[in-house]
N, C-alpha and C. Protein backbone atom coordinates (compact mmCIF):
# COMPACT_ATOMS: atom_id res chain seq x y z
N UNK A 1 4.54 25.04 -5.84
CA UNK A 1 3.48 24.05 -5.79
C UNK A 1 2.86 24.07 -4.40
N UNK A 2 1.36 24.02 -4.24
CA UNK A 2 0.89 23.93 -2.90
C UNK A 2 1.09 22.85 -2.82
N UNK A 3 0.47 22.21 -0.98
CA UNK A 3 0.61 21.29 -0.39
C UNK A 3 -0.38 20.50 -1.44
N UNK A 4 -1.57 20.95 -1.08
CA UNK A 4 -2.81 19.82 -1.71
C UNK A 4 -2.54 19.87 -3.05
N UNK A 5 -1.51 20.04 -3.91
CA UNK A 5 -1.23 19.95 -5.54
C UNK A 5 0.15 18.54 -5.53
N UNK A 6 0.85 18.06 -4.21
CA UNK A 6 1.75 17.14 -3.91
C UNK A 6 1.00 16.37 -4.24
N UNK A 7 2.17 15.21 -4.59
CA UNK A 7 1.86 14.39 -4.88
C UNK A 7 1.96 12.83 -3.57
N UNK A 8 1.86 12.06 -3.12
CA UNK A 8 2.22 11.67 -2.05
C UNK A 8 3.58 10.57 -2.07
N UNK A 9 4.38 11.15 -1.36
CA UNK A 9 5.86 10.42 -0.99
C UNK A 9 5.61 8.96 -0.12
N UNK A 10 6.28 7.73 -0.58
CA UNK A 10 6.10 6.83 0.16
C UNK A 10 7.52 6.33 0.68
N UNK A 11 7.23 6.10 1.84
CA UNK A 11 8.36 5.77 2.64
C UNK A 11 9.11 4.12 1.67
N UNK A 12 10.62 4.26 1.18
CA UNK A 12 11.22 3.09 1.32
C UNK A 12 11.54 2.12 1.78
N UNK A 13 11.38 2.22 3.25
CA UNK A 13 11.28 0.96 4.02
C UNK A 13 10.34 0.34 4.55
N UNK A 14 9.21 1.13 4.96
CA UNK A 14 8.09 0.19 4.79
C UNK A 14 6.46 0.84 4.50
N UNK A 15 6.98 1.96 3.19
CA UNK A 15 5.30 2.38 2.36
C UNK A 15 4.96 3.26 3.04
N UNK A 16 5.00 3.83 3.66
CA UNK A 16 3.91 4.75 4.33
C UNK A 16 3.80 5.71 3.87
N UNK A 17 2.97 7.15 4.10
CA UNK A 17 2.88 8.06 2.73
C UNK A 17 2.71 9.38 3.63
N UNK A 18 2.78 10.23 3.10
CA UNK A 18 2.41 11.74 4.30
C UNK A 18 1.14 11.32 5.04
N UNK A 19 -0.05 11.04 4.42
CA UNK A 19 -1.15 10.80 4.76
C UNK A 19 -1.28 9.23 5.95
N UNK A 20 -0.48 8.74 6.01
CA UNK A 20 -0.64 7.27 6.25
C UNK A 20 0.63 7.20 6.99
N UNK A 21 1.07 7.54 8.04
CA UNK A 21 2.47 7.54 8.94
C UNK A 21 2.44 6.44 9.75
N UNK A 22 3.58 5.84 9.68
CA UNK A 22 3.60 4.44 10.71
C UNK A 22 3.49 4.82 12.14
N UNK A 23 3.45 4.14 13.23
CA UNK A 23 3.92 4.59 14.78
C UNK A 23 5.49 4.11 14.85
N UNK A 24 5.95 4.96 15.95
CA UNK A 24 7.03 5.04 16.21
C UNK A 24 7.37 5.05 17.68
N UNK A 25 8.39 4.55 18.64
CA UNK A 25 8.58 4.64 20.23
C UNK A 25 8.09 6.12 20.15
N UNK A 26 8.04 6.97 19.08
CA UNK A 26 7.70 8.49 20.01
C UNK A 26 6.40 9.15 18.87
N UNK A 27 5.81 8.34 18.96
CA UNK A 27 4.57 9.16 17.70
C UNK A 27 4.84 8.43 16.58
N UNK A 28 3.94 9.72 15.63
CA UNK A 28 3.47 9.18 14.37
C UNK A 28 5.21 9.82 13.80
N UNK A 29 5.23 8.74 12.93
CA UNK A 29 6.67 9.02 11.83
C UNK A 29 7.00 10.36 11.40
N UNK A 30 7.54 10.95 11.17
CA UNK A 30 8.05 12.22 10.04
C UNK A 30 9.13 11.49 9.35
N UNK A 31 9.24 12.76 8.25
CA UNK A 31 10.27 12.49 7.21
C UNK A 31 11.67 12.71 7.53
N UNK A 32 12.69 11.98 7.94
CA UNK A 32 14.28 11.90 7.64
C UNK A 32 14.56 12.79 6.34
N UNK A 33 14.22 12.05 5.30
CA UNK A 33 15.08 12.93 4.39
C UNK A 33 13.71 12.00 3.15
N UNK A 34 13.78 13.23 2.08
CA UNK A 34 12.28 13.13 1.08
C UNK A 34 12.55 13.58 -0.44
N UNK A 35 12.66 12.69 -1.33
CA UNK A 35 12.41 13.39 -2.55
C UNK A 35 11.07 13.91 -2.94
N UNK A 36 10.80 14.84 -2.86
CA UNK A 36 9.67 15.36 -3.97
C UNK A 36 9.28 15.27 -5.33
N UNK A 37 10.74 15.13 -5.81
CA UNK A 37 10.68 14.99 -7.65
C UNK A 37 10.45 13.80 -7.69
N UNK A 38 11.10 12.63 -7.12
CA UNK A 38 10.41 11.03 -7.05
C UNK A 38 9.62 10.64 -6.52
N UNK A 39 8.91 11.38 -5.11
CA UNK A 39 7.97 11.22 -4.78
C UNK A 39 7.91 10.02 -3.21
N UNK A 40 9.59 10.12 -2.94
CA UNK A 40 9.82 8.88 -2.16
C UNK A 40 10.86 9.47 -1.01
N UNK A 41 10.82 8.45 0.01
CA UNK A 41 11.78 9.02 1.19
C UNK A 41 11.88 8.12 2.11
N UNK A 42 12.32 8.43 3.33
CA UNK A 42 12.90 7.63 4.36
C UNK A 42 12.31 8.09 5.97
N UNK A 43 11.44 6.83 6.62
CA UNK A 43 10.54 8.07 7.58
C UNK A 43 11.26 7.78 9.17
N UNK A 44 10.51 8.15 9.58
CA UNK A 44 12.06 8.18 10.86
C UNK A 44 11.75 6.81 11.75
N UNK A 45 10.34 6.18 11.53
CA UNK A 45 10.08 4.65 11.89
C UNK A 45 11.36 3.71 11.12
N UNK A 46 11.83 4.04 9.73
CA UNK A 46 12.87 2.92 9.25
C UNK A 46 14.17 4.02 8.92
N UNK A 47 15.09 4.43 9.78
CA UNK A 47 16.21 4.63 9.64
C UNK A 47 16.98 3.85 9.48
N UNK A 48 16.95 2.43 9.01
CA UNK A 48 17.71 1.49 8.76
C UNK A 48 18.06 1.31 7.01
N UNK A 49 16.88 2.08 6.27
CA UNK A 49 16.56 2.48 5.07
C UNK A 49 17.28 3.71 4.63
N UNK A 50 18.05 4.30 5.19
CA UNK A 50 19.09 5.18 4.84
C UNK A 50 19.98 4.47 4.13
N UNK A 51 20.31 3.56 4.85
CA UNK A 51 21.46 2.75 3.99
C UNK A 51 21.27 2.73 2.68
N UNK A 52 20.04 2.19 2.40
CA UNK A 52 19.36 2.08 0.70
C UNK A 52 19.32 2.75 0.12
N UNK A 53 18.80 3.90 1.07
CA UNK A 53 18.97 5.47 0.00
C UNK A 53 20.21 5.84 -0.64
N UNK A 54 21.04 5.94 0.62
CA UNK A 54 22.36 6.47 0.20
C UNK A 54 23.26 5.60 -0.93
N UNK A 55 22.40 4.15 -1.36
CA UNK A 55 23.15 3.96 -2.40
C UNK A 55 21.82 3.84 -3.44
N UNK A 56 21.11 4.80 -3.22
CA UNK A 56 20.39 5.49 -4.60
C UNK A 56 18.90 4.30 -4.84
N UNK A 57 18.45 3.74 -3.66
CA UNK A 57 17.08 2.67 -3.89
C UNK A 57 15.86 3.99 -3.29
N UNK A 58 15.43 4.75 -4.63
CA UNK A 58 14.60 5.92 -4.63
C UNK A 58 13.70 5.64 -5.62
N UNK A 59 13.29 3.93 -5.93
CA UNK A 59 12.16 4.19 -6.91
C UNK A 59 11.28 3.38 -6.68
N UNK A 60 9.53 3.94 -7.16
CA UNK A 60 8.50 2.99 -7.06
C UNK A 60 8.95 1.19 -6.78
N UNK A 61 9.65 0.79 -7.76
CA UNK A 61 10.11 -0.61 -7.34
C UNK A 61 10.23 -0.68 -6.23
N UNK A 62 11.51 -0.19 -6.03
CA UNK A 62 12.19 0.01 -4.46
C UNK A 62 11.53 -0.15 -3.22
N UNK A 63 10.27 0.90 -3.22
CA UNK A 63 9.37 1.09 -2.53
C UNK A 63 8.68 -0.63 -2.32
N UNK A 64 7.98 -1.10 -3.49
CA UNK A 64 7.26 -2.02 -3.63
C UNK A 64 7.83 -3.22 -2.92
N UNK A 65 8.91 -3.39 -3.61
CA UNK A 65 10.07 -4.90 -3.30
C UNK A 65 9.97 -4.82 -1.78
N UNK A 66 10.37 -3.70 -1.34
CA UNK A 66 10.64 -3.92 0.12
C UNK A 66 9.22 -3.81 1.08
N UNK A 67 8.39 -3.31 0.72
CA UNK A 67 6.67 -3.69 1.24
C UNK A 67 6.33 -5.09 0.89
N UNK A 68 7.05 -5.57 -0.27
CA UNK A 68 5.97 -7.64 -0.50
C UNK A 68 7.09 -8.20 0.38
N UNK A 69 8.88 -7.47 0.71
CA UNK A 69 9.34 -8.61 1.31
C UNK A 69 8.86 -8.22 3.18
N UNK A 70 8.48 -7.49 3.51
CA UNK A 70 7.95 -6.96 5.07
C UNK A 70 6.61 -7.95 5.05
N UNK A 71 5.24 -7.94 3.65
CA UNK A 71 4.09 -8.01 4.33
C UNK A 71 3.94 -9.78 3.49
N UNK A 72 5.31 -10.18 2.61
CA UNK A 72 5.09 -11.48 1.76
C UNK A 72 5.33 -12.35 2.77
């Protein structure tokens, strides 16, 4: 699959997407660790969101819940 045929991954801890990277003490975010097949990941602005991952919070919900409880 090319790049421009991706689909865009949003960060679990707080949304952000390849296109749309949070700031960080050292730049714009990259990816920690990324599903492609779900489309979701963990960006190196919220390494605190590992935790979530590692007990399997890899879905659209996931994503959502934790963006209305950051911006609710």
């Amino acid at each position: 699959m090319k790049q421009s045929q991706l689909v865009l991954a949003h960060c679990i801890g707080c949304g952000c997407d390849d296109h749309h990277s949070c700031d960080t003490d050292y730049g714009k975010c990259t990816w920690i660790i990324v599903d492609r097949e779900l489309n979701v990941g963990v960006c190196s602005g919220c390494e605190e969101a590992l935790a979530a991952w590692q007990q399997g919070a890899r879905t659209t919900a996931a994503v959502q819940a934790r963006t209305l409880n950051r911006h609710g």
